[in-house]
PDB file of N, CA and C in Angstrom:
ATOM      1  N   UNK A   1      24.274  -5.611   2.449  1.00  0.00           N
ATOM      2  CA  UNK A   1      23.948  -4.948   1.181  1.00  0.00           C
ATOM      3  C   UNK A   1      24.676  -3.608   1.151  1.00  0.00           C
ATOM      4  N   UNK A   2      25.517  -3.363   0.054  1.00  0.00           N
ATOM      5  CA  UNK A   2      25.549  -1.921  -0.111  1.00  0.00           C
ATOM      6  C   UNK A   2      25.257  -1.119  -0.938  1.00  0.00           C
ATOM      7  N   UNK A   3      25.621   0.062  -1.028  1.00  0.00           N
ATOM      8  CA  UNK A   3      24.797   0.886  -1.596  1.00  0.00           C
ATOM      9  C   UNK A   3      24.787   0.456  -3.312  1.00  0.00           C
ATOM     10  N   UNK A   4      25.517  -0.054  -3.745  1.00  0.00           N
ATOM     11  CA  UNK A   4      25.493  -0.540  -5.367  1.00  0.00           C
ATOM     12  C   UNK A   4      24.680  -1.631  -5.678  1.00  0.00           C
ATOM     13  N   UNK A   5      24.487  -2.579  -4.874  1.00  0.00           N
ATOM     14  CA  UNK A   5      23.233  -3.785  -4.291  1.00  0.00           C
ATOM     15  C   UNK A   5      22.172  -2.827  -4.305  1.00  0.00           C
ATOM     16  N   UNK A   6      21.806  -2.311  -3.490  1.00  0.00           N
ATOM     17  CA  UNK A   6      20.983  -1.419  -3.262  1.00  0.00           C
ATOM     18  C   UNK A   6      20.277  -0.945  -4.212  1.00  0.00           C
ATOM     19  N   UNK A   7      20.859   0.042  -4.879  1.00  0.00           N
ATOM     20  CA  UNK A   7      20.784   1.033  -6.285  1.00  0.00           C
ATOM     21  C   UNK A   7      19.688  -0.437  -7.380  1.00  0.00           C
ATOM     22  N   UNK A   8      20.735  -1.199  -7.489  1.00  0.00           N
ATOM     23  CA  UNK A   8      20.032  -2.568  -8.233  1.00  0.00           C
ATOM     24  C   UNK A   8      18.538  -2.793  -8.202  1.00  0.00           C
ATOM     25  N   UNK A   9      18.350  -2.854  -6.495  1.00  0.00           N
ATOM     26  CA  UNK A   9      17.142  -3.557  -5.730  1.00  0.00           C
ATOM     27  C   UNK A   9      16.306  -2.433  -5.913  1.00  0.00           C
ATOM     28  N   UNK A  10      16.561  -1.163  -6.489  1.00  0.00           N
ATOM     29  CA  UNK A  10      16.033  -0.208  -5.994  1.00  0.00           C
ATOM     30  C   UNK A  10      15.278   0.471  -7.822  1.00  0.00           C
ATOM     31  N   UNK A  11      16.305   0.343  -8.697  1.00  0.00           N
ATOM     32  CA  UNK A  11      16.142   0.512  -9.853  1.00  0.00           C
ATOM     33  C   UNK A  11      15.334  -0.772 -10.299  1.00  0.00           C
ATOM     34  N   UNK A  12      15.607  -2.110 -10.267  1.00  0.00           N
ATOM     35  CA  UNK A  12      14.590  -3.469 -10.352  1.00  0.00           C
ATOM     36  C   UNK A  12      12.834  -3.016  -9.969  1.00  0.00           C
ATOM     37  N   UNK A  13      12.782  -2.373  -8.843  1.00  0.00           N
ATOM     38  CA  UNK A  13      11.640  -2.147  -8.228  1.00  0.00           C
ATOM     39  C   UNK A  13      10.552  -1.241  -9.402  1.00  0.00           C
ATOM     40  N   UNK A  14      11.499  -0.279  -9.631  1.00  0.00           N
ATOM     41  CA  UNK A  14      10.888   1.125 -10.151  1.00  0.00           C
ATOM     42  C   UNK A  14      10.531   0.427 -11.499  1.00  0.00           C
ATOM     43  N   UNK A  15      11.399  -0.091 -12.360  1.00  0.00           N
ATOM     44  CA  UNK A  15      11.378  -0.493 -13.656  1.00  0.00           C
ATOM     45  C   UNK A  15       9.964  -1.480 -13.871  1.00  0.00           C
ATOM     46  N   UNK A  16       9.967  -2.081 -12.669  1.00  0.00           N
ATOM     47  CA  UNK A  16       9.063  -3.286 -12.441  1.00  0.00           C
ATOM     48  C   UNK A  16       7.584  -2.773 -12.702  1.00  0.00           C
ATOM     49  N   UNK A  17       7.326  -1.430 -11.729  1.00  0.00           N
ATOM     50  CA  UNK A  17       6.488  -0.393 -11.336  1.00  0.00           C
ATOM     51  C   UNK A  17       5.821  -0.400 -12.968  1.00  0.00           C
ATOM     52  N   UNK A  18       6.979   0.459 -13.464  1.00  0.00           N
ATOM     53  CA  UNK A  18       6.559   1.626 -14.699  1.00  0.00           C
ATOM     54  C   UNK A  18       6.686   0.649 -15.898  1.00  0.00           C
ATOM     55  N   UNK A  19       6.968  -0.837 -15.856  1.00  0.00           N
ATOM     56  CA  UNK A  19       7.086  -1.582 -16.932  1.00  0.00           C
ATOM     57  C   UNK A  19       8.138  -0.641 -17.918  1.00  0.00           C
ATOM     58  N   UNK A  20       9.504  -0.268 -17.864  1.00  0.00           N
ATOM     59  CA  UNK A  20      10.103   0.025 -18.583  1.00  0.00           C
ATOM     60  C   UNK A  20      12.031  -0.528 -18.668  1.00  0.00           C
ATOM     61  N   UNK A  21      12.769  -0.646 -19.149  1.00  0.00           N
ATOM     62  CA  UNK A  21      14.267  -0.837 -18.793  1.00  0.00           C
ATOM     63  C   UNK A  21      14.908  -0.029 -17.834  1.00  0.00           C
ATOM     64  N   UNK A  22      14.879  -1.232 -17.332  1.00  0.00           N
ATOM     65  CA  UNK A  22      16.034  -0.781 -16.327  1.00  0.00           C
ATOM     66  C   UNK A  22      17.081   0.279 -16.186  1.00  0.00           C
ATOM     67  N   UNK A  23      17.657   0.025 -17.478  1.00  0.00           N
ATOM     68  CA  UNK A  23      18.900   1.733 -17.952  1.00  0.00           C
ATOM     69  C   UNK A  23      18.115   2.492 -18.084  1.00  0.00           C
ATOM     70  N   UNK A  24      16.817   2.664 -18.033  1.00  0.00           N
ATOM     71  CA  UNK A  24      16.104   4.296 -17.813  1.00  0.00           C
ATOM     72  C   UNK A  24      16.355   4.775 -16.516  1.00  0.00           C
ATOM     73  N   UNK A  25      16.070   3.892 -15.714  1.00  0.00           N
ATOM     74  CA  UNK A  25      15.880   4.466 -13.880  1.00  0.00           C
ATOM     75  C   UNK A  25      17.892   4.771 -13.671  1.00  0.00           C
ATOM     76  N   UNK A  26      17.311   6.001 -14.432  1.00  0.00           N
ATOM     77  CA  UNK A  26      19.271   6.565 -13.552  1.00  0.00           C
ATOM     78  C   UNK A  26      18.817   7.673 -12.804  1.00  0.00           C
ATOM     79  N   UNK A  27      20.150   7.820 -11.209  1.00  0.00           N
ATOM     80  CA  UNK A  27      19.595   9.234 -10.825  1.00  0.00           C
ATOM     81  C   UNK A  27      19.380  10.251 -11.329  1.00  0.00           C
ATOM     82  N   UNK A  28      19.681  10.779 -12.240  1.00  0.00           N
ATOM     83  CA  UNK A  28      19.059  12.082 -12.820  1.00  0.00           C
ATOM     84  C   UNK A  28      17.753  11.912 -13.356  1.00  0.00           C
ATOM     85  N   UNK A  29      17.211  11.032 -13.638  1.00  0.00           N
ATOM     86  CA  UNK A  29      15.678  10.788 -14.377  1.00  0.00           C
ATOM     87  C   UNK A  29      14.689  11.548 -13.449  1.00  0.00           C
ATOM     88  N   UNK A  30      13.888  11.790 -14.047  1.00  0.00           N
ATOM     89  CA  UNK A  30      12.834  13.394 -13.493  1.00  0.00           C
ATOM     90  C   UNK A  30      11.497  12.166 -13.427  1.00  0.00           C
ATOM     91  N   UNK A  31      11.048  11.702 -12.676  1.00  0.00           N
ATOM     92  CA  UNK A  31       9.870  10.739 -12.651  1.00  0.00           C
ATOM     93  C   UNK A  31       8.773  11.246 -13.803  1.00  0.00           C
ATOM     94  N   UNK A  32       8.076  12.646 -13.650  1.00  0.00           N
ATOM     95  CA  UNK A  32       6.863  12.775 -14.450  1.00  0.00           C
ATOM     96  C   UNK A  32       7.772  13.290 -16.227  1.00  0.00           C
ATOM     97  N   UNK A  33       8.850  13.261 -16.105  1.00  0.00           N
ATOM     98  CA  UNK A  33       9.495  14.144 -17.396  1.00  0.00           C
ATOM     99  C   UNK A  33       9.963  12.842 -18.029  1.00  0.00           C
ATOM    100  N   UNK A  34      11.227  12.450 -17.735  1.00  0.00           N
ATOM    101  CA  UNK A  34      11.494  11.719 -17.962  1.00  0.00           C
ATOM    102  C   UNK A  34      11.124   9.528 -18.071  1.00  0.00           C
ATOM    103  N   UNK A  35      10.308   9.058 -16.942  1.00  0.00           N
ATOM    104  CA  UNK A  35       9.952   8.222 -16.699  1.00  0.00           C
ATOM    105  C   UNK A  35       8.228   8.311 -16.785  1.00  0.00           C
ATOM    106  N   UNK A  36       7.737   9.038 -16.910  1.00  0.00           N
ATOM    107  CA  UNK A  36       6.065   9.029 -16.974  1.00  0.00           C
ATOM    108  C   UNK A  36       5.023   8.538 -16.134  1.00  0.00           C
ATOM    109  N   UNK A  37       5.981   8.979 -14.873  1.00  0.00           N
ATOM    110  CA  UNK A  37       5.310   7.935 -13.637  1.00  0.00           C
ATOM    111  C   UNK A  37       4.514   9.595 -13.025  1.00  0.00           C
ATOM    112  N   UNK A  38       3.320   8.664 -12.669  1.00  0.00           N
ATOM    113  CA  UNK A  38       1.656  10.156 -12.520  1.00  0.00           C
ATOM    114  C   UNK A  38       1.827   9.629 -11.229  1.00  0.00           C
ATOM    115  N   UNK A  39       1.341  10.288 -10.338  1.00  0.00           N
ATOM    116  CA  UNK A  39       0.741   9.844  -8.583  1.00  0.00           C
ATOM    117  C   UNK A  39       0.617   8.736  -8.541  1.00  0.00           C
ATOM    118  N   UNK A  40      -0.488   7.992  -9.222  1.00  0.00           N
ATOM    119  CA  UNK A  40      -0.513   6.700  -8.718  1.00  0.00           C
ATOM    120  C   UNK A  40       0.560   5.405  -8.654  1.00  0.00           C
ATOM    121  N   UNK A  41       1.093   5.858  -9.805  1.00  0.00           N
ATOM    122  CA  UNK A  41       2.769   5.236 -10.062  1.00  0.00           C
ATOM    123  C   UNK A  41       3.859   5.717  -9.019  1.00  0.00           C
ATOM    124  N   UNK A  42       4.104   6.470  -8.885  1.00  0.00           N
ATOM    125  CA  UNK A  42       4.836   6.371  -7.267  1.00  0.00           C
ATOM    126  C   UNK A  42       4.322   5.716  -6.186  1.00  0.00           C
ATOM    127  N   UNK A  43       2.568   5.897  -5.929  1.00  0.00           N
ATOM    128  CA  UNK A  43       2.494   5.339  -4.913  1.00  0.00           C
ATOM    129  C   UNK A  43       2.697   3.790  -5.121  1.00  0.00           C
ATOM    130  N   UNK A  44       2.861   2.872  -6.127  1.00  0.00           N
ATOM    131  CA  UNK A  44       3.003   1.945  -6.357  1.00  0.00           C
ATOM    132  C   UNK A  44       4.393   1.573  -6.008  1.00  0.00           C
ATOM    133  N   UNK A  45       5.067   2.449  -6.512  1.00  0.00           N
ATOM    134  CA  UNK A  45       6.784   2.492  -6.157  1.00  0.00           C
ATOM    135  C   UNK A  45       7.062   2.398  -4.722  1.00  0.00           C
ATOM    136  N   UNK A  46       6.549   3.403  -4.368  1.00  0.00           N
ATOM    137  CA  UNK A  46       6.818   3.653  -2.412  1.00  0.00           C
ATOM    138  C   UNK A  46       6.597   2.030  -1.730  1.00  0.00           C
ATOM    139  N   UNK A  47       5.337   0.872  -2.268  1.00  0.00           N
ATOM    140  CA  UNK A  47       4.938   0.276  -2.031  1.00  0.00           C
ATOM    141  C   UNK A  47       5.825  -1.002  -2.082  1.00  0.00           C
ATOM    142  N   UNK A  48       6.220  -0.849  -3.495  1.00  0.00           N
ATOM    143  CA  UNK A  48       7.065  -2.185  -3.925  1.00  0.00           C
ATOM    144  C   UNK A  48       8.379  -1.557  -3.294  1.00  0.00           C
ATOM    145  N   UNK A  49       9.115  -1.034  -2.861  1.00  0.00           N
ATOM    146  CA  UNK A  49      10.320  -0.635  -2.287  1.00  0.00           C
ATOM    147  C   UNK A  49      10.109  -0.557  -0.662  1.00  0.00           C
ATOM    148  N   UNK A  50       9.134  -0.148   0.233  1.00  0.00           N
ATOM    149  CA  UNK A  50       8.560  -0.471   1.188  1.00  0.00           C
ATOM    150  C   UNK A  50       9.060  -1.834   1.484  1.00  0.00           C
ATOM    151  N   UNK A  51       8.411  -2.994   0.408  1.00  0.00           N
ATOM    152  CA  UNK A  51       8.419  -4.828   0.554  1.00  0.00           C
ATOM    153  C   UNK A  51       9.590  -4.630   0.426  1.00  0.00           C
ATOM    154  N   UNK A  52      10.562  -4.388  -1.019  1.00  0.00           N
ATOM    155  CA  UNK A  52      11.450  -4.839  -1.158  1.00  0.00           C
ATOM    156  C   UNK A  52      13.055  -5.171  -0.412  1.00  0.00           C
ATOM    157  N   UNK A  53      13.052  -3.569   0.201  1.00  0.00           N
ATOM    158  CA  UNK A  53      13.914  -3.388   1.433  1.00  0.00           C
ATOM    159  C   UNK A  53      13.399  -3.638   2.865  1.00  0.00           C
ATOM    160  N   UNK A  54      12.011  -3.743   2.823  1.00  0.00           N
ATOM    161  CA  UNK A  54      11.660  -4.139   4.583  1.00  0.00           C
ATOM    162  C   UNK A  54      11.447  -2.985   5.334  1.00  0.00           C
ATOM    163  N   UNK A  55      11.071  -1.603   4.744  1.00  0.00           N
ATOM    164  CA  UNK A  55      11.511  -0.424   5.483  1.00  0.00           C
ATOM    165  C   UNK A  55      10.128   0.430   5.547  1.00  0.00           C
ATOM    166  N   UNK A  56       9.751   1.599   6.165  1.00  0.00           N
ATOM    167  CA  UNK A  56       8.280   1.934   5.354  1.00  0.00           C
ATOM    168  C   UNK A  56       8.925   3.852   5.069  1.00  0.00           C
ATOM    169  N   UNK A  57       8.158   4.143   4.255  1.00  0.00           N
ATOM    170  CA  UNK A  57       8.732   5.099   3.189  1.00  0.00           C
ATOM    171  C   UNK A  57       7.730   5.829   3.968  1.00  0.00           C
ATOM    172  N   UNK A  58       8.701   7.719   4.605  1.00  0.00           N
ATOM    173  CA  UNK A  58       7.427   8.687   4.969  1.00  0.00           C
ATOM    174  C   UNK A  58       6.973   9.401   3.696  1.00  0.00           C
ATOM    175  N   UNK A  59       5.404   9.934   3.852  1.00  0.00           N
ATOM    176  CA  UNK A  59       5.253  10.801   3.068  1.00  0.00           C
ATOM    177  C   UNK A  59       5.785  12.006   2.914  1.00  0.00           C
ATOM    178  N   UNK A  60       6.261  11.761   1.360  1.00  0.00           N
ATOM    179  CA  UNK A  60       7.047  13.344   1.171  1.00  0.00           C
ATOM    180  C   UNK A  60       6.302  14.043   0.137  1.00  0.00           C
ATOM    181  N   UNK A  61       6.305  15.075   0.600  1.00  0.00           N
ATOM    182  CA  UNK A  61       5.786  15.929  -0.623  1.00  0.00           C
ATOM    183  C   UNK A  61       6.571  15.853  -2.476  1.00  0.00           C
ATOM    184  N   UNK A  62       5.888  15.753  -3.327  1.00  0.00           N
ATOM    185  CA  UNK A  62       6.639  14.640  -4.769  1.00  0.00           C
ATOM    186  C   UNK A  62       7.664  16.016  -5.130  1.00  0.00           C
ATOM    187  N   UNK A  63       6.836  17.313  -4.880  1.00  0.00           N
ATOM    188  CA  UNK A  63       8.525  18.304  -4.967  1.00  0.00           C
ATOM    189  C   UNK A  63       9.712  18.275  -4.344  1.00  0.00           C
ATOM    190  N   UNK A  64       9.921  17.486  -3.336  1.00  0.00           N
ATOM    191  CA  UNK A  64      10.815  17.299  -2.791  1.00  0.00           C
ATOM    192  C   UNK A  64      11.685  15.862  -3.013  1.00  0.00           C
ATOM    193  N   UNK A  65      11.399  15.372  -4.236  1.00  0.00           N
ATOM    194  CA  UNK A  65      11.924  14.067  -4.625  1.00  0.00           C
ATOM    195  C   UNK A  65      11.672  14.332  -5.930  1.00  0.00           C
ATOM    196  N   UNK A  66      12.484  15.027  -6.898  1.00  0.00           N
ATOM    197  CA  UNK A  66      12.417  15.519  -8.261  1.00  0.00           C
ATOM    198  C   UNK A  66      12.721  14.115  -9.129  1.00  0.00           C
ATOM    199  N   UNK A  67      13.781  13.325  -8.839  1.00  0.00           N
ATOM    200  CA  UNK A  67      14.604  12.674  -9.255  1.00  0.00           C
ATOM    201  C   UNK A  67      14.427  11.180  -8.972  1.00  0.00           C
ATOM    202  N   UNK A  68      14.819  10.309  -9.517  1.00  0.00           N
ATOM    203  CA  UNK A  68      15.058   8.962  -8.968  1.00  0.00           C
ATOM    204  C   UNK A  68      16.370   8.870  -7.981  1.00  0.00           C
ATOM    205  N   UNK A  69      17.352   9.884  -8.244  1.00  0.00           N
ATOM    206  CA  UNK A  69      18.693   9.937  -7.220  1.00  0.00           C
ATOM    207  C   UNK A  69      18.137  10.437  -6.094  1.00  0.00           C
ATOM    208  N   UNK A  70      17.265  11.592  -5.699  1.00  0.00           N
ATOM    209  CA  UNK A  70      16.875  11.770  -4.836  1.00  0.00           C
ATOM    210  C   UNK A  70      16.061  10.974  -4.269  1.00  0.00           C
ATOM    211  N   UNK A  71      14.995  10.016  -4.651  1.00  0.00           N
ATOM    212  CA  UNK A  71      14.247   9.261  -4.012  1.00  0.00           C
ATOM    213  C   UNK A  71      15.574   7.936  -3.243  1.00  0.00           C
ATOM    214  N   UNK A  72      16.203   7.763  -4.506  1.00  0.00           N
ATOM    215  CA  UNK A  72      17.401   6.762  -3.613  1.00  0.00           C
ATOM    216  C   UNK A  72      18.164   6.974  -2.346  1.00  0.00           C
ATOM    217  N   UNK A  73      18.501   8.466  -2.151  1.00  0.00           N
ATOM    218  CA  UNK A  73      19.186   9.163  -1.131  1.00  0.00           C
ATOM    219  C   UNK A  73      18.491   8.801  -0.356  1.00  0.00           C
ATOM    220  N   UNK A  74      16.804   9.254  -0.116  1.00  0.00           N
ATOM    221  CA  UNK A  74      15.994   9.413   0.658  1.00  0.00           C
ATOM    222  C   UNK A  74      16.096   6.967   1.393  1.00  0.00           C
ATOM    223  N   UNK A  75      15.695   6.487   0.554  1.00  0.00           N
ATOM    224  CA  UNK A  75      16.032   4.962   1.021  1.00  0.00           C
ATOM    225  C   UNK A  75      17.099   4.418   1.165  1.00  0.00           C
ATOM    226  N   UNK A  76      18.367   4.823   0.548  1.00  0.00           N
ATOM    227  CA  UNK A  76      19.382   4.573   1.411  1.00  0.00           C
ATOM    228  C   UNK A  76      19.786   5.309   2.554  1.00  0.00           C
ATOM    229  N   UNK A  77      19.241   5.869   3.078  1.00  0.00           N
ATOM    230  CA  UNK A  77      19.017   6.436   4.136  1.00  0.00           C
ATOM    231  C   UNK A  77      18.542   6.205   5.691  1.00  0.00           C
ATOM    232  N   UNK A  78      17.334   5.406   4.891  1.00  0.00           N
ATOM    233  CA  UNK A  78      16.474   4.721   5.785  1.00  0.00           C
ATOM    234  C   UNK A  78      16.828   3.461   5.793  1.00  0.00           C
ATOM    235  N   UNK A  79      18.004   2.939   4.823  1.00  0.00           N
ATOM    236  CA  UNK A  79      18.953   1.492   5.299  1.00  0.00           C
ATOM    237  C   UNK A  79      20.606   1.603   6.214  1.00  0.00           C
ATOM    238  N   UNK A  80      20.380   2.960   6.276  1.00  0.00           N
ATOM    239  CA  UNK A  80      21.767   3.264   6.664  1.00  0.00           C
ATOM    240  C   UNK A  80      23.093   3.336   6.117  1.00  0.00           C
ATOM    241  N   UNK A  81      22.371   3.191   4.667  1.00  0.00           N
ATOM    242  CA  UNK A  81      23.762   3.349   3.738  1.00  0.00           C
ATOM    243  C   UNK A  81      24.214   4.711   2.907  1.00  0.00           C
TER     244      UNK A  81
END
């Protein structure tokens, strides 16, 4: 898999989450601004991306993951890509 596979598997997940299109989840999207995802909606995310890649997601504090690009950095990361 690389990182454009990835991005796919990764944007599929989120969209899935928040019931919205897919062309919303771009890296710059601001989760609570832009996408309308509250606490419990991430933790849903962390969950379905957890399964989806096989990996387990640490807790981060949600200021430190502003973005959907940043949450991606953070899991391709933890795939080695």
């Amino acid at each position: 898999m690389d990182r454009a596979q990835a991005f796919e598997t990764f944007q599929a997940c989120v969209a899935d989450v928040l019931d919205l299109d897919a062309a919303r989840v771009v890296p710059n999207a601001r989760w609570a601004e832009d996408l309308d995802a509250d606490s419990l909606a991430v933790v849903e995310i962390t969950l379905a991306l957890d399964d989806a890649f096989s990996i387990q997601i640490p807790d981060v504090p949600p200021g430190d993951i502003p973005t959907v690009g940043a949450a991606f950095d953070l899991v391709a990361g933890l795939l080695g890509l």
